[in-house]
Every structure is written in structure tokens, then in C-alpha cells.
Protein backbone atom coordinates (compact mmCIF):
# COMPACT_ATOMS: atom_id res chain seq x y z
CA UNK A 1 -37.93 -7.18 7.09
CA UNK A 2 -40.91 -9.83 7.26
CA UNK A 3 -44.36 -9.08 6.75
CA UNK A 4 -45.78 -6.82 9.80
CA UNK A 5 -42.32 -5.87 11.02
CA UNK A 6 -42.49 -9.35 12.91
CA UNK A 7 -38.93 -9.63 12.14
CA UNK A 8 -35.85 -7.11 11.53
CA UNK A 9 -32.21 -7.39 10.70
CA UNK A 10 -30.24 -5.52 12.63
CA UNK A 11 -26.19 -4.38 12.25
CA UNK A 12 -24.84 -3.64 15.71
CA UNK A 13 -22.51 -1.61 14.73
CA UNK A 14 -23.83 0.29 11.12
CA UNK A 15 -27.26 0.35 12.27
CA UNK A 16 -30.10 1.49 10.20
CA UNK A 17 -27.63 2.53 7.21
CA UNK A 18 -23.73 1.22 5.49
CA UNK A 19 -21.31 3.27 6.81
CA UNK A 20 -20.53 6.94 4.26
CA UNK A 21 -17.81 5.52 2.55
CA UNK A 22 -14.97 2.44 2.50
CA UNK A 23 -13.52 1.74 6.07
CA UNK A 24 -9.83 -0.02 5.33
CA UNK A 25 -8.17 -1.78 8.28
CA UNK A 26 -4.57 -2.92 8.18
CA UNK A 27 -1.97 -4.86 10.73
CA UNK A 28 1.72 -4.04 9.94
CA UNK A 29 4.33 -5.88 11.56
CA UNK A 30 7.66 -3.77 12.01
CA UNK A 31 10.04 -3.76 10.23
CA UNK A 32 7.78 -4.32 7.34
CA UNK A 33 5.02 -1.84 6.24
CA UNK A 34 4.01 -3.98 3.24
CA UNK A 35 0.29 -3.00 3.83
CA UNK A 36 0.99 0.50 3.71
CA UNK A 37 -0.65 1.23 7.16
CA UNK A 38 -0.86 4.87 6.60
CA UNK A 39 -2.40 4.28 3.88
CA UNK A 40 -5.89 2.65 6.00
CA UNK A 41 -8.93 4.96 7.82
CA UNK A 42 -7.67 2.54 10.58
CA UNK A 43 -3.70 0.50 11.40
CA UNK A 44 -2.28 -1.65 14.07
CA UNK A 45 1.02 -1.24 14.06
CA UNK A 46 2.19 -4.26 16.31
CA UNK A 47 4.23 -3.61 19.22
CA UNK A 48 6.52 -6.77 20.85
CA UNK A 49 8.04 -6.83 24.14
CA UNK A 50 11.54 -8.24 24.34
CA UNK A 51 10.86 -11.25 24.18
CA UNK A 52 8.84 -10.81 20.79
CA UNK A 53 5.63 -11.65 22.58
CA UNK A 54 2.60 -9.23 21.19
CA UNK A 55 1.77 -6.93 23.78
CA UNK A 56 -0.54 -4.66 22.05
CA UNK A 57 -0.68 -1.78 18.98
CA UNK A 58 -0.10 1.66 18.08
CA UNK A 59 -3.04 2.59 16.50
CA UNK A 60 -3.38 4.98 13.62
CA UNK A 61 -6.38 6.68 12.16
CA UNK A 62 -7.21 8.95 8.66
CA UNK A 63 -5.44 7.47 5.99
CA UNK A 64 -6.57 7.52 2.67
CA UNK A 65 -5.45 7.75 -1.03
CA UNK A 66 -8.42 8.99 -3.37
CA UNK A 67 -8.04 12.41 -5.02
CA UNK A 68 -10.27 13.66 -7.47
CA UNK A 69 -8.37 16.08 -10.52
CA UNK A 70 -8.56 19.76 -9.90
CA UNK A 71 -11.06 19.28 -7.29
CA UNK A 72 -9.04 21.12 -3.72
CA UNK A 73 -11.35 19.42 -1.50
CA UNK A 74 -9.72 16.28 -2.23
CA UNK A 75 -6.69 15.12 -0.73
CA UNK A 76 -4.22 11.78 0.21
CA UNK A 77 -3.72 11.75 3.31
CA UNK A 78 -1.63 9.61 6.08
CA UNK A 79 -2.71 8.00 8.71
CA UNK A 80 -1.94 9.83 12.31
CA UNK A 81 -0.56 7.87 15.13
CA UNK A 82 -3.70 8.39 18.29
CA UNK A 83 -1.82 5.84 20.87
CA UNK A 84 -1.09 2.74 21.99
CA UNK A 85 -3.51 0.01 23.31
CA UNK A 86 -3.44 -3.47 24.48
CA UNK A 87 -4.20 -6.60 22.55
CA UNK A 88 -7.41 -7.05 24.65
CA UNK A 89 -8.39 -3.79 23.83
CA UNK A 90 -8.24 -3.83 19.77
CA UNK A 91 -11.46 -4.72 18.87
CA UNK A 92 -12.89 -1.92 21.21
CA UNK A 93 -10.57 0.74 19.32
CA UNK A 94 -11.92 -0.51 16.19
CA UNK A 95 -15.80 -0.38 16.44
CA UNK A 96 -15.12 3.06 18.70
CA UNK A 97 -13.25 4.81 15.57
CA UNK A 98 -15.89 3.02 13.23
CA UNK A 99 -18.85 4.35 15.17
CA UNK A 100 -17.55 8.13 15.25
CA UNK A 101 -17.04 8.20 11.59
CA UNK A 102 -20.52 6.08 11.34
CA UNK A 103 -21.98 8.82 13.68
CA UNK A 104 -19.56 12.51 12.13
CA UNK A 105 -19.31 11.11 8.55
CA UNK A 106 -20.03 13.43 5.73
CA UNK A 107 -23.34 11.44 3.86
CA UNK A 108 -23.83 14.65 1.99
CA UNK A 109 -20.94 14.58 -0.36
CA UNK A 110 -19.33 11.64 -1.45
CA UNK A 111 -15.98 12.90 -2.47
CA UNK A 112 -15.70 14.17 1.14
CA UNK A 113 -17.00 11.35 2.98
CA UNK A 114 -14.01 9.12 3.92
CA UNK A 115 -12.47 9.27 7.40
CA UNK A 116 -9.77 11.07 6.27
CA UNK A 117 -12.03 14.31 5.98
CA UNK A 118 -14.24 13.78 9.17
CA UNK A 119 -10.45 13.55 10.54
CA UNK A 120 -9.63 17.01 9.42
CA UNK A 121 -13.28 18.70 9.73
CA UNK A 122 -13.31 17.49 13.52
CA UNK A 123 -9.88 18.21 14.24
CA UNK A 124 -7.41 15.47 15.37
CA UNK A 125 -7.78 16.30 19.12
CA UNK A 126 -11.53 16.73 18.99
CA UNK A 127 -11.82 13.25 16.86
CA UNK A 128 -9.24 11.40 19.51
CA UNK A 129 -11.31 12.14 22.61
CA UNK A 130 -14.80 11.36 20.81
CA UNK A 131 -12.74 8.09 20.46
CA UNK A 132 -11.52 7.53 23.71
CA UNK A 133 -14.70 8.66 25.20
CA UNK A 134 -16.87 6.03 23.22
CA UNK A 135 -14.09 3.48 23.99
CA UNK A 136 -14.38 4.27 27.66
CA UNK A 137 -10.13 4.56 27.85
CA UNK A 138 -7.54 7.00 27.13
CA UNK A 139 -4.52 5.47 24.75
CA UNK A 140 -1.61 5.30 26.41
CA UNK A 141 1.17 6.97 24.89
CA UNK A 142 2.65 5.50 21.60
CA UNK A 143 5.20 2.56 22.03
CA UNK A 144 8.32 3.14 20.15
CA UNK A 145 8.50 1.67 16.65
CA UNK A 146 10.65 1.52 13.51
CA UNK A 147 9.89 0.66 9.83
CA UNK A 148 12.29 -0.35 7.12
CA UNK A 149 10.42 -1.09 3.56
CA UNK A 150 6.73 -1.42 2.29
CA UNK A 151 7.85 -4.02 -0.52
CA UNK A 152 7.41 -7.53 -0.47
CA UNK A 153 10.03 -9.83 0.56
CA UNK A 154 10.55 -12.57 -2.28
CA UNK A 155 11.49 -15.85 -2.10
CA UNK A 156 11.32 -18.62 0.69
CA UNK A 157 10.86 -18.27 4.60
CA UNK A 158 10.41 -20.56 7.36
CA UNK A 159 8.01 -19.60 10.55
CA UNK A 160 8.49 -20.51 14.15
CA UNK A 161 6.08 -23.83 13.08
CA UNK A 162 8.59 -25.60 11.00
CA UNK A 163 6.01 -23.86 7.53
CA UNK A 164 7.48 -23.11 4.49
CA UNK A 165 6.13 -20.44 2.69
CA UNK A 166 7.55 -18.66 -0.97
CA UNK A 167 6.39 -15.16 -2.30
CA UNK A 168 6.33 -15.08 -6.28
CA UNK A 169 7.13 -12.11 -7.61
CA UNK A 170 3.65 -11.44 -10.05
CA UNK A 171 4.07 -8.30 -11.88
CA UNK A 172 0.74 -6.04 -11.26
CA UNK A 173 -0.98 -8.73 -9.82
CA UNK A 174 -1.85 -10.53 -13.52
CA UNK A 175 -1.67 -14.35 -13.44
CA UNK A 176 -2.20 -15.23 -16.73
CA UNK A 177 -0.36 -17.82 -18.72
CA UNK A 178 2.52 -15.78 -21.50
CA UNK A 179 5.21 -16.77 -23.66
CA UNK A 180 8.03 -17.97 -20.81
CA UNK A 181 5.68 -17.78 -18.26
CA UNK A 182 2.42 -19.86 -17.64
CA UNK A 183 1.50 -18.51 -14.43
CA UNK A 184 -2.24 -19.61 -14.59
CA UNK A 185 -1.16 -23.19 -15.30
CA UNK A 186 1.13 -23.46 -12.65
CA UNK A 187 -0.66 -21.97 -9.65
CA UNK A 188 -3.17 -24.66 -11.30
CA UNK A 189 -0.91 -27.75 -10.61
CA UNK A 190 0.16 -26.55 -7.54
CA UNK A 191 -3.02 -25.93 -6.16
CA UNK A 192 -3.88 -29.82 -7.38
CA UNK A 193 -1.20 -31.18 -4.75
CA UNK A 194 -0.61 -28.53 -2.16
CA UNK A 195 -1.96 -28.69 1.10
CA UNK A 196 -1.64 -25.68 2.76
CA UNK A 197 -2.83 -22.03 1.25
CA UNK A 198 -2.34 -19.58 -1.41
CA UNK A 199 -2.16 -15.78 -0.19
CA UNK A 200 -2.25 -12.72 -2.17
CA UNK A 201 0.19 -9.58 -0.62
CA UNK A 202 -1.21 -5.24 -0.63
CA UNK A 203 1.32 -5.18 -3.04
CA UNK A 204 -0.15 -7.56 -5.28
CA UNK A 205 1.79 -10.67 -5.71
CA UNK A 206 1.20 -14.18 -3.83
CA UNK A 207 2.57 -16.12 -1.30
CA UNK A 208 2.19 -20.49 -1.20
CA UNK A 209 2.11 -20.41 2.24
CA UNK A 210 2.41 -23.35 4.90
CA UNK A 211 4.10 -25.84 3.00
CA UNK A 212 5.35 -28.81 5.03
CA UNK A 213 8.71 -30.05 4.95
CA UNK A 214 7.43 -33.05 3.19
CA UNK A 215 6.10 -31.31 0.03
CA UNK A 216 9.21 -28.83 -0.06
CA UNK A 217 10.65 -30.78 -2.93
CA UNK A 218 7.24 -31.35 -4.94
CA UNK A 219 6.77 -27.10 -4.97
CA UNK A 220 9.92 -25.89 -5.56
CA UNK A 221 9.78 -28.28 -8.71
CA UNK A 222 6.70 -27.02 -9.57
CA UNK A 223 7.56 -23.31 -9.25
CA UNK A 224 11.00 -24.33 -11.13
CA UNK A 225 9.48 -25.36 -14.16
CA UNK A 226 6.64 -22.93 -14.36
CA UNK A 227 9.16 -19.87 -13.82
CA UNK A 228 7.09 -18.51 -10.72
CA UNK A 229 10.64 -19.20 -8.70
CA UNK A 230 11.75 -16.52 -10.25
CA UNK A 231 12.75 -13.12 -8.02
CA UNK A 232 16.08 -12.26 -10.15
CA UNK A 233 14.36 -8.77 -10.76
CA UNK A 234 15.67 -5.29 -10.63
CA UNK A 235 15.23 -3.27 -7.71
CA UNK A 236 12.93 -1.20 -9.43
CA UNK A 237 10.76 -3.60 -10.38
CA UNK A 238 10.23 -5.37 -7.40
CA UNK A 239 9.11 -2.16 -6.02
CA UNK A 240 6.79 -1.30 -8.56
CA UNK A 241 3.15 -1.52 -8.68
CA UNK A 242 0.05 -0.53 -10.78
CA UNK A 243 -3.76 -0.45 -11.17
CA UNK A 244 -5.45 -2.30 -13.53
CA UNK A 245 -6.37 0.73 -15.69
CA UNK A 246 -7.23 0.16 -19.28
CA UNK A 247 -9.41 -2.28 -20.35
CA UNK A 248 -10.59 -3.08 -17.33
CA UNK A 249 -11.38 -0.27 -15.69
CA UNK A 250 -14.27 2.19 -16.68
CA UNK A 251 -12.50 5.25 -14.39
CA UNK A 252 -8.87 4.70 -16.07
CA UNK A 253 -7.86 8.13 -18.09
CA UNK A 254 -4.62 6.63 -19.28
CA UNK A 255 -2.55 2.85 -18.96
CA UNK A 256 -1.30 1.96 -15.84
CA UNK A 257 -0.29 -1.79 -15.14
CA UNK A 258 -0.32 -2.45 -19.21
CA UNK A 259 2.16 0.62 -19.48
CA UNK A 260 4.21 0.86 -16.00
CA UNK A 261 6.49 -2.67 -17.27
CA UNK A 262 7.36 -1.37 -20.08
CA UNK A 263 8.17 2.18 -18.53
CA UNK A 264 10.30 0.02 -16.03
CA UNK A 265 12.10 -1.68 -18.87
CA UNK A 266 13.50 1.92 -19.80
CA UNK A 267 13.95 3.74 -16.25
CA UNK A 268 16.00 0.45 -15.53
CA UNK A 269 18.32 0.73 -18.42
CA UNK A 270 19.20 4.09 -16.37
CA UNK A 271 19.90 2.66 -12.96
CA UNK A 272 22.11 -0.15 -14.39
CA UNK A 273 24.36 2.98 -15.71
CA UNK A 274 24.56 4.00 -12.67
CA UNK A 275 25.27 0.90 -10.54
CA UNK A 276 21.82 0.86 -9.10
CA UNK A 277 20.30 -2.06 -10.57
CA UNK A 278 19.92 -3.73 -6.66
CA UNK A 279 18.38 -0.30 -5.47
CA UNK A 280 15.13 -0.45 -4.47
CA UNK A 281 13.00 2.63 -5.46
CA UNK A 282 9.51 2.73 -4.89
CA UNK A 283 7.60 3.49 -8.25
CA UNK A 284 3.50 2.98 -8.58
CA UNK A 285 1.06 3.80 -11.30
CA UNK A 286 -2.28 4.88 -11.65
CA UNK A 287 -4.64 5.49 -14.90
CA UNK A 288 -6.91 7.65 -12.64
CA UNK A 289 -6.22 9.40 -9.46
CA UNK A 290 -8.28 6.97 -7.00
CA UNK A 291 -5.02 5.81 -5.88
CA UNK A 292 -5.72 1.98 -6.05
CA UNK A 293 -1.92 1.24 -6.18
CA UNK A 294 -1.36 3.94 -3.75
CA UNK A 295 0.68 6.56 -5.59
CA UNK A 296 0.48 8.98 -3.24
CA UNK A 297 3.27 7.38 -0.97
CA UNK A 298 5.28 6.21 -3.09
CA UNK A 299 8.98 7.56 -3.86
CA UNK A 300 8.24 8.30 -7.74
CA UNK A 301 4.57 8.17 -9.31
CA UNK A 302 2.36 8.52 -11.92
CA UNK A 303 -1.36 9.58 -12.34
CA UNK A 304 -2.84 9.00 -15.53
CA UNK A 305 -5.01 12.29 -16.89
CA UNK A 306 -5.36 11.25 -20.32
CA UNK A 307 -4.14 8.66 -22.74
CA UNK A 308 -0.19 9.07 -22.67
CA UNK A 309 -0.14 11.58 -19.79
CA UNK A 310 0.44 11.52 -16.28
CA UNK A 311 0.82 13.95 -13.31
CA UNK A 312 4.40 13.17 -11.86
CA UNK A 313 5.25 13.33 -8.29
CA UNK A 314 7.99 12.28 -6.16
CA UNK A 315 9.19 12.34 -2.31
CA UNK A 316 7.40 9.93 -0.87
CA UNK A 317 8.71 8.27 2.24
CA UNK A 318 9.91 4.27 1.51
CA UNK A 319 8.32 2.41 3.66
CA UNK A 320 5.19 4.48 3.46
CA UNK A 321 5.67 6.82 5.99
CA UNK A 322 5.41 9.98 3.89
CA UNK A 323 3.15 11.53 1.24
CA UNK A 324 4.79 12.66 -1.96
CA UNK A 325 4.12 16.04 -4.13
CA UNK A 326 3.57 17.08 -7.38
CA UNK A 327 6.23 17.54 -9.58
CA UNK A 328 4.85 17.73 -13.07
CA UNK A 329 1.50 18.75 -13.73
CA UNK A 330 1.56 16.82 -17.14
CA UNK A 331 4.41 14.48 -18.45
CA UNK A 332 4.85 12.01 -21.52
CA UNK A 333 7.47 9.68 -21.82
CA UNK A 334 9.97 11.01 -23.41
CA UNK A 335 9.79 13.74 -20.54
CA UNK A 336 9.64 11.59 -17.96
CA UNK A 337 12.79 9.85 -19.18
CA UNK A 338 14.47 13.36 -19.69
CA UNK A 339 13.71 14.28 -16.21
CA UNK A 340 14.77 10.45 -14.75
CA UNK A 341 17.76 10.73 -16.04
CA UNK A 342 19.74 13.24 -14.67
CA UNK A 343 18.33 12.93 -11.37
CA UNK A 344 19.08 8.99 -11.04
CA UNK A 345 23.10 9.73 -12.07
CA UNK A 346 22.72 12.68 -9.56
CA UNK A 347 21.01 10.02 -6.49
CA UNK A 348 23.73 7.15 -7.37
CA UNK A 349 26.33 10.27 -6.83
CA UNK A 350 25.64 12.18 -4.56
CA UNK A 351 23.29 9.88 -2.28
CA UNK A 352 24.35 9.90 1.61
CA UNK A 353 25.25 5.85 2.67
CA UNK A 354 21.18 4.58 3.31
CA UNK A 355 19.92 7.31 1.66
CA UNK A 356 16.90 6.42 -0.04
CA UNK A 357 15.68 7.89 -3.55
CA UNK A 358 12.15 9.85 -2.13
CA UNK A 359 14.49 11.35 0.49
CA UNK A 360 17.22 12.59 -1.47
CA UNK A 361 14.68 14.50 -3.80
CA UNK A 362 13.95 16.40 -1.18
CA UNK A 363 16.92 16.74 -0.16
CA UNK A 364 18.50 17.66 -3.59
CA UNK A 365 15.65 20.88 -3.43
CA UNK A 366 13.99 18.61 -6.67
CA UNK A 367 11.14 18.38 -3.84
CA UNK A 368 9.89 19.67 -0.52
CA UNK A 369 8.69 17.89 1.94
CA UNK A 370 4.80 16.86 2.12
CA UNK A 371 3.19 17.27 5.97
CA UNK A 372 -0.12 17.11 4.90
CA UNK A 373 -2.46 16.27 2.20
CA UNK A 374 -4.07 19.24 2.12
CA UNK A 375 -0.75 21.11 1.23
């Protein structure tokens, strides 16, 4: 504002005030979910015709991960599928599902005030048509679409534009420079003679993107001798993902991406018994329950509650697609270890051929099923 009211600033869209709380948008492209699009308060799921030309998206609305401990009002929740609309029509869905939780957001209470909850106070139907009526359309019925992982996929590609473009595996997101591995100083000298760009994945790790055939040779040497070429990882690991936790964060109860490696080291010692060292099995990490590494979907988590102690839960779907559940209120690692155990020999055993491990929990009656957050 300027003196008199001679001049104001004006947001189209929030108006007067910021919207109640975060508003996450996310664009998978089947197969992959690696953004965890039920994970956003809004996802395009990208729909092709047969010729792989974009025609459009299913849309999905409501997802969210922060829980607060012991408090029932709180929930995860996934993201429900409201239709399908045309590429021309995107933005519109957007700013109408934006404005209705602008316009029916809880301001009141800030535990309750993501989209998720509006979702579930107004009831899906009742939030759907206060879409569609603001967007001046109906959706059109939901295109068919299938899924296959929410994990990165490592290691070189090549796009329709001739583009290179390598995904380094970077445990919990941390470039720093260790023992074996000077990360930091090698992004450093690749960033001096690369000409293209440097993106970072939902799951954490980073893609050089658009190299040209012509500096192929100069970054794969570079990645070589800096050991960021290097995806030879368990299946477990690649999976994984944490939080920052502990010492950065002022929220974190207990370790998270200090702790899960070293976790890893020992839950992978029991898949390689097995034979399952190539398995991938979707394990995530929190110190608090926030859900910044998005637990709550995962196939096995944990949620830090104090120093040492996590909440345990398992059957989430893997590629995102389902919530898990609690399955221990409070474990330690020896526990979790003890309970690990038997149930990996009993998944490499008994699994059914593309069985995955969050499946045959549930399966196994370790589990049942999530449908909802709120249950």
C-alpha cells in the first residue's frame, strides 16, 4: 500500500489474505509416480493417446502427509481421483480447486487447515461440484491409467531431443564432500563446464540433465572420478528416503536421514540372506511425524517419537498408491530388526511372482489394508 491508498497490490487469486495452509501441486507421468502424486492437495496424472501425444490429465485432489502424535484429528491422507480434463483446461482446474479451499479452508485451526480436511469436512461429492461449478465444466470421466514405482530411475537416459541426462543416486539428499565420496567438489567441476542443467528429484537425489552428445565424454569422466556414477546400490537403498531430522531440524524427536543408512546397512544384511538384494522395497524415515519424506505411503516406515524410538508401520502401496498403518506403537532397533527378520525370509518365500513387499504384509494378515486416513 502507498500513502492514501493511491496504490494497492492485489493477488488475483489469494486475495486479501495467503491461502490457510501449503497448496502442493505435482505432474506424474505413468508409469512413474516418482512425485508421489497422492501425496499433493492437487496431481496431474498425464494421460497420452496412442500415439504418446498429451491429451490431457486425471486430476486428483486431498493429499497430504502431516500428522500430529496422539492428536485424532490429524490424518495422511491420499489424494482422490475427481476426473479427467483436457490440457487446455489445467490451469482452470487448478485456480478452481485453489479458490474453494482459499474460500472453505479451515483459518481457525492450523492442524486442520490443509485441503485434505476441507476435503473430508465438505464431503468429496459436495467439494467436486463446488469445483466444477467455479470451473464452469464437469470432468469427464477418468482416463484409464497404470503406475509401476515411485523410485527414481538411476543412471543415464536419452530424450526424444538427442539430451543426455544421468540421475546420481545421493543418499537423503546430502551433497557434501566424505571419505570416498566428494560430492560437493564434483557437482562443483561439473557445474564449471556443463552446459545444460542440474535437477533435484521428490525423492531427493539429482539429475545432470541435457547434456549434449558433445560433452558426453567430459561428464561421465567427471562423475567417474568423483564416484557420483555410482548406482551399484541395494534395492533397499535406492528406495529409501529420509528427513533431515537432527541437527537440523528444530521439530525432529529422534534421527532420521543421520540414522536410516545405517539402519539400511543392517535390514540389507537380511535381504541378501534371502536372495533379495535387487528387490526394491520402499523404506522412508521421519524424526517427527510431519511426513517430509512421506512415510505414510511408503511400504515400511518409521516415525521418530523420541531419541531411539519410532512408530513402525507398514502396507503401503509401491508406487504410492496406498497409505500404510501402524504396526508398532514404539520400536528400537533391536526390535525392529527382530520383527524384519522373520517377515523378510517369510516375503522372499512365500511372495506370489510380482508381489511386492507392502502388499504381501497385508496379505500375510501382518497388516490390513488402509482406505482412509482417518482409519
Amino acid at each position: 500500500m502507498v500513502a492514501g491508498e493511491a496504490i494497492k497490490d492485489v493477488e488475483p487469486m489469494y486475495g486479501a489474505y495467503y491461502l490457510p495452509r501449503k497448496f502442493k501441486i505435482a505432474v506424474a507421468i505413468p508409469p512413474n509416480n516418482d512425485v508421489d502424486v497422492f501425496a499433493n492437495d492437487v496431481g496431474f496424472i498425464a494421460i497420452a493417446d496412442q500415439k504418446g501425444r498429451l491429451i490431457g490429465f486425471n486430476v486428483t485432489a486431498g493429499g497430504g502427509m502431516g500428522v500430529t502424535h496422539s492428536n485424532k484429528k490429524t490424518y495422511p491422507r491420499t489424494g482422490d481421483v475427481l476426473g479427467f480434463c483436457t490440457t487446455d483446461r489445467g490451469h482452470k482446474v487448478a485456480e478452481s480447486i485453489l479458490t474453494t479451499q482459499r474460500d472453505n479452508g479451515n483459518r481457525a485451526d492450523r492442524k486442520n487447515a490443509r485441503l485434505k480436511y476441507t476435503i473430508d469436512r465438505m464431503g468429496l461429492d459436495a467439494f467436486k461440484a463446488e469445483v466444477e461449478k467455479r470451473q464452469g465444466f464437469a470432468f469427464e470421466p477418468a482416463k484409464p491409467f497404470h503406475f509401476e514405482s515411485n523410485v527414481d530411475e538411476f543412471g543415464w537416459i536419452k530424450d526424444a531431443q538427442g539430451k543426455y541426462h544421468f540421475t546420481c543416486f545421493i543418499e537423503n539428499g546430502r551433497v557434501q564432500d566424505e571419505p570416498g565420496k566428494d560430492f560437493k567438489t564434483g557437482l562443483r567441476e561439473i557445474a564449471k563446464v556443463h552446459k545444460g542443467r542440474f535437477r533435484l528429484t521428490a525423492n531427493q537425489h539429482l539429475i545432470v540433465s541435457e547434456v549434449p552428445e558433445s560433452e558426453l565424454s567430459t561428464i561421465k569422466g567427471l562423475l567417474a572420478q568423483y564416484r557420483l556414477d555410482n548406482v551399484q546400490f541395494s534395492g533397499l537403498r535406492l528406495s529409501s528416503s529420509a528427513c533431515v531430522a537432527f541437527p537440523t531440524c528444530g521439530l525432529a524427536m529422534a534421527e532420521s536421514e543421520r540414522y536410516l543408512p545405517v539402519l539400511i546397512d543392517k535390514v540389507e544384511k537380511i535381504c541378501e540372506e534371502n536372495g533379495l538384494r535387487n528387490d526394491s522395497i520402499v523404506m522412508r524415515m521421519t524424526g517427527c511425524p510431519n511426513g517430509c519424506a512421506r512415510p505414510y505411503i511408503a511400504e515400511v516406515a518409521f516415525v521418530g517419537k523420541a531419541p531411539g524410538s519410532y512408530l513402525m508401520l507398514l502396507g503401503g502401496g509401491y508406487y504410492g498408491q496406498r497409505l500404510n498403518k501402524i504396526y508398532r506403537e514404539n520400536v528400537t532397533e533391536p526390535q525392529i530388526l527382530a520383527i524384519l527378520g522373520p517377515m523378510i525370509k517369510r516375503y522372499a518365500l512365500e511372495r506370489q511372482k510380482g508381489e511386492r513387499f507392502g502388499d504381501f504384509v497385508i496379505r500375510a494378515g501382518y497388516i490390513s489394508a488402509t482406505t482412509a486416513g482417518k482409519h
